[in-house]
N, C-alpha and C. Protein backbone atom coordinates (compact mmCIF):
# COMPACT_ATOMS: atom_id res chain seq x y z
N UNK A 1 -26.91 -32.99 78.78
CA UNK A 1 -26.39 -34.34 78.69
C UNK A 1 -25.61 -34.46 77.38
N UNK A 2 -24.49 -34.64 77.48
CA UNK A 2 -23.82 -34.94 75.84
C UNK A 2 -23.77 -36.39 75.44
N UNK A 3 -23.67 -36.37 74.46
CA UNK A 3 -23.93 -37.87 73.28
C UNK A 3 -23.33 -39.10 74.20
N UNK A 4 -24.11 -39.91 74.07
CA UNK A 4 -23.33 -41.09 74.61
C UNK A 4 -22.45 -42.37 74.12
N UNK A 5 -22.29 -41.92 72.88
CA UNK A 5 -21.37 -42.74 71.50
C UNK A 5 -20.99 -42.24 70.49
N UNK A 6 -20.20 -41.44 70.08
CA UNK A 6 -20.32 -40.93 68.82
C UNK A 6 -20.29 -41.61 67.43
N UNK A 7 -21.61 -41.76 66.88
CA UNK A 7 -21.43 -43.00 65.81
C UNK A 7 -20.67 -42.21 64.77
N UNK A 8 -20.51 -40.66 64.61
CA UNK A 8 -19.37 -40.53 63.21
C UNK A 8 -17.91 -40.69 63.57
N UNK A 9 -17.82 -41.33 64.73
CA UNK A 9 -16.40 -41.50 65.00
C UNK A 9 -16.07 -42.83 65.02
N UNK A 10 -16.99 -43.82 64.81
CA UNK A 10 -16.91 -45.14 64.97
C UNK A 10 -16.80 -46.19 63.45
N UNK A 11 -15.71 -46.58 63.10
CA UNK A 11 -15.65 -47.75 62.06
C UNK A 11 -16.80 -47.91 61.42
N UNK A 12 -17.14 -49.08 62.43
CA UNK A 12 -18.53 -49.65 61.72
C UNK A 12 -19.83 -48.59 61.49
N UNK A 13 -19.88 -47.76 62.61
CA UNK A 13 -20.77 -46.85 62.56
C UNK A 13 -20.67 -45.92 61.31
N UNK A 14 -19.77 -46.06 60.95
CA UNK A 14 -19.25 -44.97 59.96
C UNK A 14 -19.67 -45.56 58.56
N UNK A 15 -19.16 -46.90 58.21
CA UNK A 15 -19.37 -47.48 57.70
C UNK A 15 -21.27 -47.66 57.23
N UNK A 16 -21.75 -47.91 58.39
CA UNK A 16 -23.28 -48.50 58.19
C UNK A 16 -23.45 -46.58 57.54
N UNK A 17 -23.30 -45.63 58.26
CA UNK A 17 -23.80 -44.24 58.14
C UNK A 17 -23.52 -44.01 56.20
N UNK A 18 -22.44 -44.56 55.70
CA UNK A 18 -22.00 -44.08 54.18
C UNK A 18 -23.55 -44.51 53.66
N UNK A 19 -23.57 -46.01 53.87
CA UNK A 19 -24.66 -46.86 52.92
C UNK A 19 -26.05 -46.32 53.50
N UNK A 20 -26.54 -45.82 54.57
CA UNK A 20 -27.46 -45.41 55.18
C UNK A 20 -27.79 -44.20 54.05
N UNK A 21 -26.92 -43.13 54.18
CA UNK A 21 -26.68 -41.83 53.38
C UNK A 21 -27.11 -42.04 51.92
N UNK A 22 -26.48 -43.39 50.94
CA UNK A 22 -26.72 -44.03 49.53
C UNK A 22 -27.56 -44.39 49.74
N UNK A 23 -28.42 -44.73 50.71
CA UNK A 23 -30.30 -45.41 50.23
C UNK A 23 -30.81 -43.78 50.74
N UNK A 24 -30.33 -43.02 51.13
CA UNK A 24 -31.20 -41.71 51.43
C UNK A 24 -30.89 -41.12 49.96
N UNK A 25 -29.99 -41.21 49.03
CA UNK A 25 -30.12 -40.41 47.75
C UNK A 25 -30.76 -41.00 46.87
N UNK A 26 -31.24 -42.60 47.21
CA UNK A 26 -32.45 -43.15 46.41
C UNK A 26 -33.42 -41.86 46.35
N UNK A 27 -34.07 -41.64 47.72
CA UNK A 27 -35.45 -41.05 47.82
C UNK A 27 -35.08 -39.52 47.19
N UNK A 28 -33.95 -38.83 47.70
CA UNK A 28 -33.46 -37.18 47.28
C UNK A 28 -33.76 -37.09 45.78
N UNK A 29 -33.30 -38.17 45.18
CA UNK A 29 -33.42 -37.97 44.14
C UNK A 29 -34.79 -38.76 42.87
N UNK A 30 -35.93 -39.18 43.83
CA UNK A 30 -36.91 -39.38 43.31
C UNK A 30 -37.65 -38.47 43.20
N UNK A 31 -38.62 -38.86 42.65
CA UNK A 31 -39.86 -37.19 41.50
C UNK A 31 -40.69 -37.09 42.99
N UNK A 32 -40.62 -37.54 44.56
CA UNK A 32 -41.29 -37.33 45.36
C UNK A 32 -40.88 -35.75 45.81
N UNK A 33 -41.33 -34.17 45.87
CA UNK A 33 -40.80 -33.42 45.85
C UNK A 33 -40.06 -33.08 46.90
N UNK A 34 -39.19 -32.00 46.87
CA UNK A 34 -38.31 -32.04 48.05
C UNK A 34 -38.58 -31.40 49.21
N UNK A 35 -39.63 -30.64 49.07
CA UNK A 35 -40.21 -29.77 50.21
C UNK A 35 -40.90 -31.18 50.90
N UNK A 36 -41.31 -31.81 50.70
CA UNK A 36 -42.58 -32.74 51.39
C UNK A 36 -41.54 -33.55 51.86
N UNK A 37 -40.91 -34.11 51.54
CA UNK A 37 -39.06 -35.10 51.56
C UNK A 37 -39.06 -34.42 53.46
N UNK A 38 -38.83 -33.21 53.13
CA UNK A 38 -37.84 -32.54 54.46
C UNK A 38 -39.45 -32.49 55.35
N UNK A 39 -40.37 -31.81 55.01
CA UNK A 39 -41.64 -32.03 56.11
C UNK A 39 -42.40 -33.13 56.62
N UNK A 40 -42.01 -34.49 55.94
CA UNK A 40 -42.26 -35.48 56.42
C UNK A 40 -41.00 -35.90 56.97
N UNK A 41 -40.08 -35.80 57.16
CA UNK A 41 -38.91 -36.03 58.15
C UNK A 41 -38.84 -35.20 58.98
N UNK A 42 -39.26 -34.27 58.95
CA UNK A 42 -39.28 -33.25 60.02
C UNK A 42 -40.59 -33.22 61.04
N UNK A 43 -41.58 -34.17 60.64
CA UNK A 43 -42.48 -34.60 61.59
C UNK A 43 -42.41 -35.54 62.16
N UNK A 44 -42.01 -36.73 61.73
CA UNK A 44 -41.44 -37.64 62.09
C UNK A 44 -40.17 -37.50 63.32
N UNK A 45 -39.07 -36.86 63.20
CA UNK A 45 -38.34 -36.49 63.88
C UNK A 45 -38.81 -36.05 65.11
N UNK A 46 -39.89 -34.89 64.84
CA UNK A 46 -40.52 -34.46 66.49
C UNK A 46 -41.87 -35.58 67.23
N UNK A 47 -41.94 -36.60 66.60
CA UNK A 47 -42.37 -37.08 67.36
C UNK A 47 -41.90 -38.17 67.89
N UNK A 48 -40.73 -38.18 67.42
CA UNK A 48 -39.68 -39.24 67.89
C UNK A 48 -38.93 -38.61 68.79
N UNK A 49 -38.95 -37.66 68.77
CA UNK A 49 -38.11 -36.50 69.81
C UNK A 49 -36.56 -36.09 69.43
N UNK A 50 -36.58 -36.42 68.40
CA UNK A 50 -34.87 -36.47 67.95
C UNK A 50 -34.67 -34.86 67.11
N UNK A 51 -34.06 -34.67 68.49
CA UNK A 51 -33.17 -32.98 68.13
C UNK A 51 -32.07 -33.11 67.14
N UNK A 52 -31.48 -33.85 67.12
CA UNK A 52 -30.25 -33.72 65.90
C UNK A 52 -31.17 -33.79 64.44
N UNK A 53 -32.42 -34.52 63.81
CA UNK A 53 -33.05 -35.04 63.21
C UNK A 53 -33.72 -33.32 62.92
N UNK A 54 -34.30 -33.70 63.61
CA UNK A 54 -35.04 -31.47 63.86
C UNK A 54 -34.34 -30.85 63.37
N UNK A 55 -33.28 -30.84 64.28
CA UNK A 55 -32.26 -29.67 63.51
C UNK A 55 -31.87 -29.83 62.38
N UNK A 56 -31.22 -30.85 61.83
CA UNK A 56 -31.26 -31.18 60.44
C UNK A 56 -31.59 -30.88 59.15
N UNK A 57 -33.23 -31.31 59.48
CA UNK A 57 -34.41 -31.36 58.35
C UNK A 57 -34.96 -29.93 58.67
N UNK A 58 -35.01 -28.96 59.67
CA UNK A 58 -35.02 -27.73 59.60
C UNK A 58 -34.15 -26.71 59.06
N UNK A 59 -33.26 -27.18 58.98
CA UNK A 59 -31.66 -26.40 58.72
C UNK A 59 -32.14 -26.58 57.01
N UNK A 60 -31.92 -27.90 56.70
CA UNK A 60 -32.07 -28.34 55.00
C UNK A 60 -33.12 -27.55 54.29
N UNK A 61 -34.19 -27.86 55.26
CA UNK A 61 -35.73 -26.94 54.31
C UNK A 61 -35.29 -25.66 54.19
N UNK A 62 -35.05 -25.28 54.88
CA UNK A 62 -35.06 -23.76 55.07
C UNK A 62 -33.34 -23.09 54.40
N UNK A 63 -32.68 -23.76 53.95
CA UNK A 63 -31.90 -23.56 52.86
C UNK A 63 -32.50 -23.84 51.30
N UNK A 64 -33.21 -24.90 51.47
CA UNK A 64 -33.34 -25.28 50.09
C UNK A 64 -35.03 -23.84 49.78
N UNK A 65 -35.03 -23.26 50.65
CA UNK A 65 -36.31 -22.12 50.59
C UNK A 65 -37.77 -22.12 51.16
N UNK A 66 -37.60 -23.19 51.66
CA UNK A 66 -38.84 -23.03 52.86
C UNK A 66 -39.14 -21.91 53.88
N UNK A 67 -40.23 -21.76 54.01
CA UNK A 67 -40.58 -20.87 54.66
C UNK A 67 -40.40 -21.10 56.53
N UNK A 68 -40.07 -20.34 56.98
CA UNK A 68 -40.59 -20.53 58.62
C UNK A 68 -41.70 -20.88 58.95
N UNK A 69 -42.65 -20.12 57.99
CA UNK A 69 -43.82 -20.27 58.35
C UNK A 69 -44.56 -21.81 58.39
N UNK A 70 -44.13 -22.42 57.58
CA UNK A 70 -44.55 -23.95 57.35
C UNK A 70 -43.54 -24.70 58.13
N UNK A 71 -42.79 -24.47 58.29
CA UNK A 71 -41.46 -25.15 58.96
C UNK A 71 -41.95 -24.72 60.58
N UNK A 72 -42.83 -23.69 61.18
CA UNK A 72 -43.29 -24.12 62.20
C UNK A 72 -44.12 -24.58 62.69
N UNK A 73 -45.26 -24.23 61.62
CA UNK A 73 -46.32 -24.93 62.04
C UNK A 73 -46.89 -26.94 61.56
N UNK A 74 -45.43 -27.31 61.39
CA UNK A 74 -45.57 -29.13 60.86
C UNK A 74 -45.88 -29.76 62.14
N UNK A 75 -46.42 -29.09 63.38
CA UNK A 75 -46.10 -30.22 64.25
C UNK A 75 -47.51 -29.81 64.68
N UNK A 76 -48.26 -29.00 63.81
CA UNK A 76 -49.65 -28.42 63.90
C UNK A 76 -50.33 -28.50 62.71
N UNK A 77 -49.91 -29.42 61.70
CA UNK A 77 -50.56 -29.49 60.44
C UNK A 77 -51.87 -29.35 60.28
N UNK A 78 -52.43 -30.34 60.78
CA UNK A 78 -53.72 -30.54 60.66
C UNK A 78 -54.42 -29.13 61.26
N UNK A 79 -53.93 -28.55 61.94
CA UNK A 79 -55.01 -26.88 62.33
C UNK A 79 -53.78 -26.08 61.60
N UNK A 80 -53.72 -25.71 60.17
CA UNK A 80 -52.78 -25.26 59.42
C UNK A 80 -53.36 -25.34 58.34
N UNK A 81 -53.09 -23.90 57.27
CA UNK A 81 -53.74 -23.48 56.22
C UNK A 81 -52.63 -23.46 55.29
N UNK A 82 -51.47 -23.77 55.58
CA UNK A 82 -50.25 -23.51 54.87
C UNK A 82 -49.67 -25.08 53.79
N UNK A 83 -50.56 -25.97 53.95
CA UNK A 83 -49.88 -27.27 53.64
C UNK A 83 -50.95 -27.43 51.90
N UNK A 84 -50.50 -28.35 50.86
CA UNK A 84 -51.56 -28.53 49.82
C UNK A 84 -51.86 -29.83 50.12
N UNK A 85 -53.25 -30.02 49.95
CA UNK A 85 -53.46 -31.68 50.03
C UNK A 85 -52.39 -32.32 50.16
N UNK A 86 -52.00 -32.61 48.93
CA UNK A 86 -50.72 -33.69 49.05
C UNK A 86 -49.62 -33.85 50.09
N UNK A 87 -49.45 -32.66 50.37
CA UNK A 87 -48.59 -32.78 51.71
C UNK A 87 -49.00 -32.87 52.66
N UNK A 88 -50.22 -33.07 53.12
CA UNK A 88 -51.49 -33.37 54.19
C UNK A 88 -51.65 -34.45 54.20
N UNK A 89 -51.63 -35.32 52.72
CA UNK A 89 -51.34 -37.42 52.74
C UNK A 89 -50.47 -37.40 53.53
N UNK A 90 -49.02 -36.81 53.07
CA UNK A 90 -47.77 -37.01 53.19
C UNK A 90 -47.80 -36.62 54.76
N UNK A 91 -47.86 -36.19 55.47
CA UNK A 91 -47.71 -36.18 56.76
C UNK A 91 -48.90 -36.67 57.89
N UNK A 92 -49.66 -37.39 57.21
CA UNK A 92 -50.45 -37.96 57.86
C UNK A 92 -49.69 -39.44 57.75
N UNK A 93 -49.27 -40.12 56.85
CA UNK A 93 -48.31 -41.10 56.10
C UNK A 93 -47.66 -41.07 57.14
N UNK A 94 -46.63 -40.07 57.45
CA UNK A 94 -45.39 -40.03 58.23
C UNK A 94 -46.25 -39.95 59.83
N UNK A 95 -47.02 -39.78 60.53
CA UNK A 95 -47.41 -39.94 61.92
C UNK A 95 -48.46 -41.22 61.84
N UNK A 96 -48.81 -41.79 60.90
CA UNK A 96 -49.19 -43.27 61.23
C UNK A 96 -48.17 -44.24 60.91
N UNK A 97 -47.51 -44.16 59.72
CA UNK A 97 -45.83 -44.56 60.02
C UNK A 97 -45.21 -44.73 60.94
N UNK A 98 -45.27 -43.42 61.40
CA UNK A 98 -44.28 -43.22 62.56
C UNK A 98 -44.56 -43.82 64.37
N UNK A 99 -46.38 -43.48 64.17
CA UNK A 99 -46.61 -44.14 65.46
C UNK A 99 -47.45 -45.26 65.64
N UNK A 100 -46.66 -46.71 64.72
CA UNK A 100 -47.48 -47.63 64.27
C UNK A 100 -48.01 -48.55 65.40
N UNK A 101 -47.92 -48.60 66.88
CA UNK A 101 -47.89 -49.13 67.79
C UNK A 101 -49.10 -48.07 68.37
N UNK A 102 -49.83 -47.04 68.13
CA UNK A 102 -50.83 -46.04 68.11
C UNK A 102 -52.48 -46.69 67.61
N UNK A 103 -52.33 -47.72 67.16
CA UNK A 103 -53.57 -48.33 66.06
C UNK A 103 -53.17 -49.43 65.91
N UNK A 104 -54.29 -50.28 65.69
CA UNK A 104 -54.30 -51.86 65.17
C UNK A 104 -53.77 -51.68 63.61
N UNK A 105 -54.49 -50.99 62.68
CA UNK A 105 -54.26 -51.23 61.59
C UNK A 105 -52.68 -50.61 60.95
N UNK A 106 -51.96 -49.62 61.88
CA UNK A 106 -51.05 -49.13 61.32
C UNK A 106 -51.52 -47.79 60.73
N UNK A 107 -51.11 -47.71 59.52
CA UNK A 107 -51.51 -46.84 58.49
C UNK A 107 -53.01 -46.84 57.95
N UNK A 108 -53.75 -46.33 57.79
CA UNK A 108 -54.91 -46.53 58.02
C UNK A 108 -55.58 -46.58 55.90
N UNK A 109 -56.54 -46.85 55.75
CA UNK A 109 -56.88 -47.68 54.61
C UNK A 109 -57.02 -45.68 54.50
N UNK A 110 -58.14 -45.28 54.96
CA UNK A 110 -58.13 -43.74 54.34
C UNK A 110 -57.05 -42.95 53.87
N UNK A 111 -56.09 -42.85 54.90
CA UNK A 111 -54.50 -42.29 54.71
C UNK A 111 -54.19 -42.63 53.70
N UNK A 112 -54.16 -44.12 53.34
CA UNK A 112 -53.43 -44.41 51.87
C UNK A 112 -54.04 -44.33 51.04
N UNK A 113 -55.55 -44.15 51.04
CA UNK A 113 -56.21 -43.64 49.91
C UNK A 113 -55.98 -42.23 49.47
N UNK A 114 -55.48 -41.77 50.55
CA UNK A 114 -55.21 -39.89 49.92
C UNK A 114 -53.92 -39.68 49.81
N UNK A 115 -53.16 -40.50 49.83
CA UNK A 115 -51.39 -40.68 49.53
C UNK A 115 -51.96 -41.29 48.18
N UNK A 116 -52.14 -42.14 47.69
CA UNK A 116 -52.61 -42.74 46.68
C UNK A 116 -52.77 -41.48 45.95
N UNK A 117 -54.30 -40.93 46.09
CA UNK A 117 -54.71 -40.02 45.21
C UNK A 117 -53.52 -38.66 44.52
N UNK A 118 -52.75 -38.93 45.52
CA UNK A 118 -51.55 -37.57 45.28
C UNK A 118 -50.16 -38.35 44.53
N UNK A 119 -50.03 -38.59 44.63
CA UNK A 119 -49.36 -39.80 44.54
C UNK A 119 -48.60 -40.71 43.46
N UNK A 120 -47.65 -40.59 42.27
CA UNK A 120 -47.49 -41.58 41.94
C UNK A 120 -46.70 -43.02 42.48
N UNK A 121 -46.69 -44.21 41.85
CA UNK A 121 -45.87 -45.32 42.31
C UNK A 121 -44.46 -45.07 43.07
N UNK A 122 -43.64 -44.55 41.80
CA UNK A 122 -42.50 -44.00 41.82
C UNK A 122 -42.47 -43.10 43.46
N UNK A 123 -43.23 -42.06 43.32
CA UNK A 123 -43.69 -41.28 44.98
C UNK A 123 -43.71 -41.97 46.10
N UNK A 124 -44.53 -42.85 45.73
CA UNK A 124 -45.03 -43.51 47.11
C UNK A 124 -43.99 -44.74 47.22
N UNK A 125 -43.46 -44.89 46.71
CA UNK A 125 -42.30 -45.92 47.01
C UNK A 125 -41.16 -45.38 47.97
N UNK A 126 -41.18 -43.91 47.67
CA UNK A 126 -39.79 -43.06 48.23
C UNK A 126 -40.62 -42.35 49.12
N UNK A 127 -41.83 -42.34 49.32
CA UNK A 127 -42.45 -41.93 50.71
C UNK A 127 -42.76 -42.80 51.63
N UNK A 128 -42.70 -44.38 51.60
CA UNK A 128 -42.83 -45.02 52.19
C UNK A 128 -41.33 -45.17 53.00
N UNK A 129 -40.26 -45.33 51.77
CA UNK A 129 -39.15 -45.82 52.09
C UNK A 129 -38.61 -44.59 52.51
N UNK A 130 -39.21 -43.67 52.87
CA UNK A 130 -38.40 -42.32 53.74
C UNK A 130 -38.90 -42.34 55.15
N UNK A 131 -40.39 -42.64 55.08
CA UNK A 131 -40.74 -42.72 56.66
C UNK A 131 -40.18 -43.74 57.09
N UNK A 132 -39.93 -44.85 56.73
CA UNK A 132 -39.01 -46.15 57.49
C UNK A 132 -37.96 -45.30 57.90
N UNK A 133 -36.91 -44.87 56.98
CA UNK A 133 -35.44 -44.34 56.95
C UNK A 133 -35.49 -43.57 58.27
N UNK A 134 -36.36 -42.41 57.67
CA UNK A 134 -36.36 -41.06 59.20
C UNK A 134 -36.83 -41.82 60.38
N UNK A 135 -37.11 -42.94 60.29
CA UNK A 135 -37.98 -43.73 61.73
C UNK A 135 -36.25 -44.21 62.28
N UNK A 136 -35.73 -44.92 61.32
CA UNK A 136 -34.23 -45.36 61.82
C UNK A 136 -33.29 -44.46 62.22
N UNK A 137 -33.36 -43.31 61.36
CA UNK A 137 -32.34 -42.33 61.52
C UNK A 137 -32.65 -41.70 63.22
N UNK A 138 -33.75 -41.80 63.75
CA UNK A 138 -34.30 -40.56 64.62
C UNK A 138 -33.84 -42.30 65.94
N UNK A 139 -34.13 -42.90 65.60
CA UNK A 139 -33.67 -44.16 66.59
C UNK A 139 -32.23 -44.45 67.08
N UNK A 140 -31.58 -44.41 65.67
CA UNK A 140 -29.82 -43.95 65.47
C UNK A 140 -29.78 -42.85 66.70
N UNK A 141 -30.02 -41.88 66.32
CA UNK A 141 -29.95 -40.40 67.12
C UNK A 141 -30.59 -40.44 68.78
N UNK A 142 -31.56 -40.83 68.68
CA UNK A 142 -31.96 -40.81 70.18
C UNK A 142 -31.26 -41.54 70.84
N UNK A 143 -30.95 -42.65 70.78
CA UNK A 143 -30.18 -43.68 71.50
C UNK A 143 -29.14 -43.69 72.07
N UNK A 144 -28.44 -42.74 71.02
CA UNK A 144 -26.95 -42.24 71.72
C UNK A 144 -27.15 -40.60 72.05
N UNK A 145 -28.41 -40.29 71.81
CA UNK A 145 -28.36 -39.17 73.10
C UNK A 145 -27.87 -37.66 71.87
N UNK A 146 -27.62 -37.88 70.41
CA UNK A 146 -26.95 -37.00 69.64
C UNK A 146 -28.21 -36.22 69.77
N UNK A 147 -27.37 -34.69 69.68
CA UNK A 147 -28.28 -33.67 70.28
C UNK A 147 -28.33 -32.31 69.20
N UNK A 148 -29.44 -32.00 69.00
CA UNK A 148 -29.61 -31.22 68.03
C UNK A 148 -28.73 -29.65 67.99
N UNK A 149 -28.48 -28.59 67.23
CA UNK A 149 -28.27 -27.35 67.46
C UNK A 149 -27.12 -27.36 66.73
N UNK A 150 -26.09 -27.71 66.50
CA UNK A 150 -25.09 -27.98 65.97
C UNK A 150 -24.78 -28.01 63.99
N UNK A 151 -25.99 -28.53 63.71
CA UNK A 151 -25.48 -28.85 62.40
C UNK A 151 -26.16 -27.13 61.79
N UNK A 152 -25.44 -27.83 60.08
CA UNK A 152 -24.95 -26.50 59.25
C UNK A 152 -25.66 -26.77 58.15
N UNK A 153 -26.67 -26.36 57.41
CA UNK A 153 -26.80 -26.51 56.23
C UNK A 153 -26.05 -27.98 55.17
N UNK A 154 -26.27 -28.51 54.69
CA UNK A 154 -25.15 -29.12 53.85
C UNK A 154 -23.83 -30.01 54.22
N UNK A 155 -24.13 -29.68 55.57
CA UNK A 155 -23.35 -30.71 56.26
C UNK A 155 -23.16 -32.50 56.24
N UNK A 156 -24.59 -32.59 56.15
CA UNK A 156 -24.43 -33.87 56.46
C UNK A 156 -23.96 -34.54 54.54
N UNK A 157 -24.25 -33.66 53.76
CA UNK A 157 -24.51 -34.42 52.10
C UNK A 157 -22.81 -33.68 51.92
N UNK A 158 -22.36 -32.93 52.74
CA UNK A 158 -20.51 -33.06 52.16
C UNK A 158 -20.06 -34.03 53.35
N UNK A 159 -20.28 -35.07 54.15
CA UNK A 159 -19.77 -35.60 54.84
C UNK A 159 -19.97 -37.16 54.40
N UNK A 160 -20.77 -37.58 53.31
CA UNK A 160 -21.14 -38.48 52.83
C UNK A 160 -21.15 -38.16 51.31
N UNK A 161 -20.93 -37.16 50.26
CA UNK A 161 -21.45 -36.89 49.02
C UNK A 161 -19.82 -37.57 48.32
C-alpha cells in the first residue's frame, strides 16, 4: 500500500514538520541520554505500529552505536538482560505513555517512582515530553499510511537542521 498524503510535500505539513523537528531538539539536546532518547521511541513506535518511526529510530541508534543486540530485543525488554535500570523506567514510561487507554491510572504511581529514582527534573521533563512527541509523530505516520524501509541515517536532522 503506498502513503496516502505525502506530508513532506505539503505547505502546511511542511511547515507544522520544521517546528515539530525544533521541539524534538529541545529533548536531543537535553542531559536525558541519547541511547534511551532512541529506545524509548523505538518502543513506542512498535506499538503504535509505525514502520517509518521503526525505521527511523533504528537507523539513528544504530548509527549513533547501538548495538543490534538491544535494538532487537526493545520490544522484549522486560525478558532482557541487556537494558540498565534506568532504561527499564524509561521504557516502561514509554508503554504506559504510550498505551494510556490500557489502565485507569495511565502511568502508574510505581513506574514513576522508578523514572523518578533514575531520573533528574531536567530528564524527566524531556522523557515525558518525548513520549508525547513519538506518540504524535507515530500518529502523523500511521495515518497517512508512511511506510518504513526507506530512510537513511541522518536524514531526517539534514532535512530540518
Amino acid at each position: 500500500m503506498d502513503a496516502r498524503f505525502n506530508l513532506f510535500e505539503n505547505e502546511i505539513a511542511a511547515k507544522f514538520a520544521k517546528r515539530f523537528a525544533n521541539a524534538g531538539l529541545v529533548i536531543q539536546q537535553s542531559s536525558l541520554p541519547h541511547s534511551t532518547q532512541e529506545l524509548v521511541s523505538l518502543r513506542a513506535s512498535q506499538i503504535n505500529g509505525c514502520g517509518w518511526c521503526i525505521d527511523l529510530h533504528t537507523k539513528e541508534a544504530a548509527a549513533a552505536g547501538e548495538t543490534a543486540v538491544r535494538l532487537n530485543l526493545v520490544a522484549a525488554w522486560r525478558e532482557s538482560t541487556v537494558y540498565t535500570e534506568a532504561e527499564r523506567a524509561a521504557l516502561a514510561l514509554a508503554e504506559e505513555g504510550t498505551r494510556l487507554a490500557d489502565a485507569q491510572e495511565g502511568v502508574s504511581d510505581e513506574t514513576w517512582a522508578e523514572v523518578r529514582k533514575h531520573y533528574d527534573d531536567d530528564q524527566v521533563a524531556a522523557l515525558v515530553v518525548l513520549v508525547a512527541l513519538i506518540n504524535a509523530a507515530n500518529r502523523l505516520a500511521v495515518i497517512v499510511h508512511q511506510k518504513g524501509g526507506s530512510y537513511e541515517a541522518g536524514m531526517f536532522a539534514a532535512s530540518f537542521g
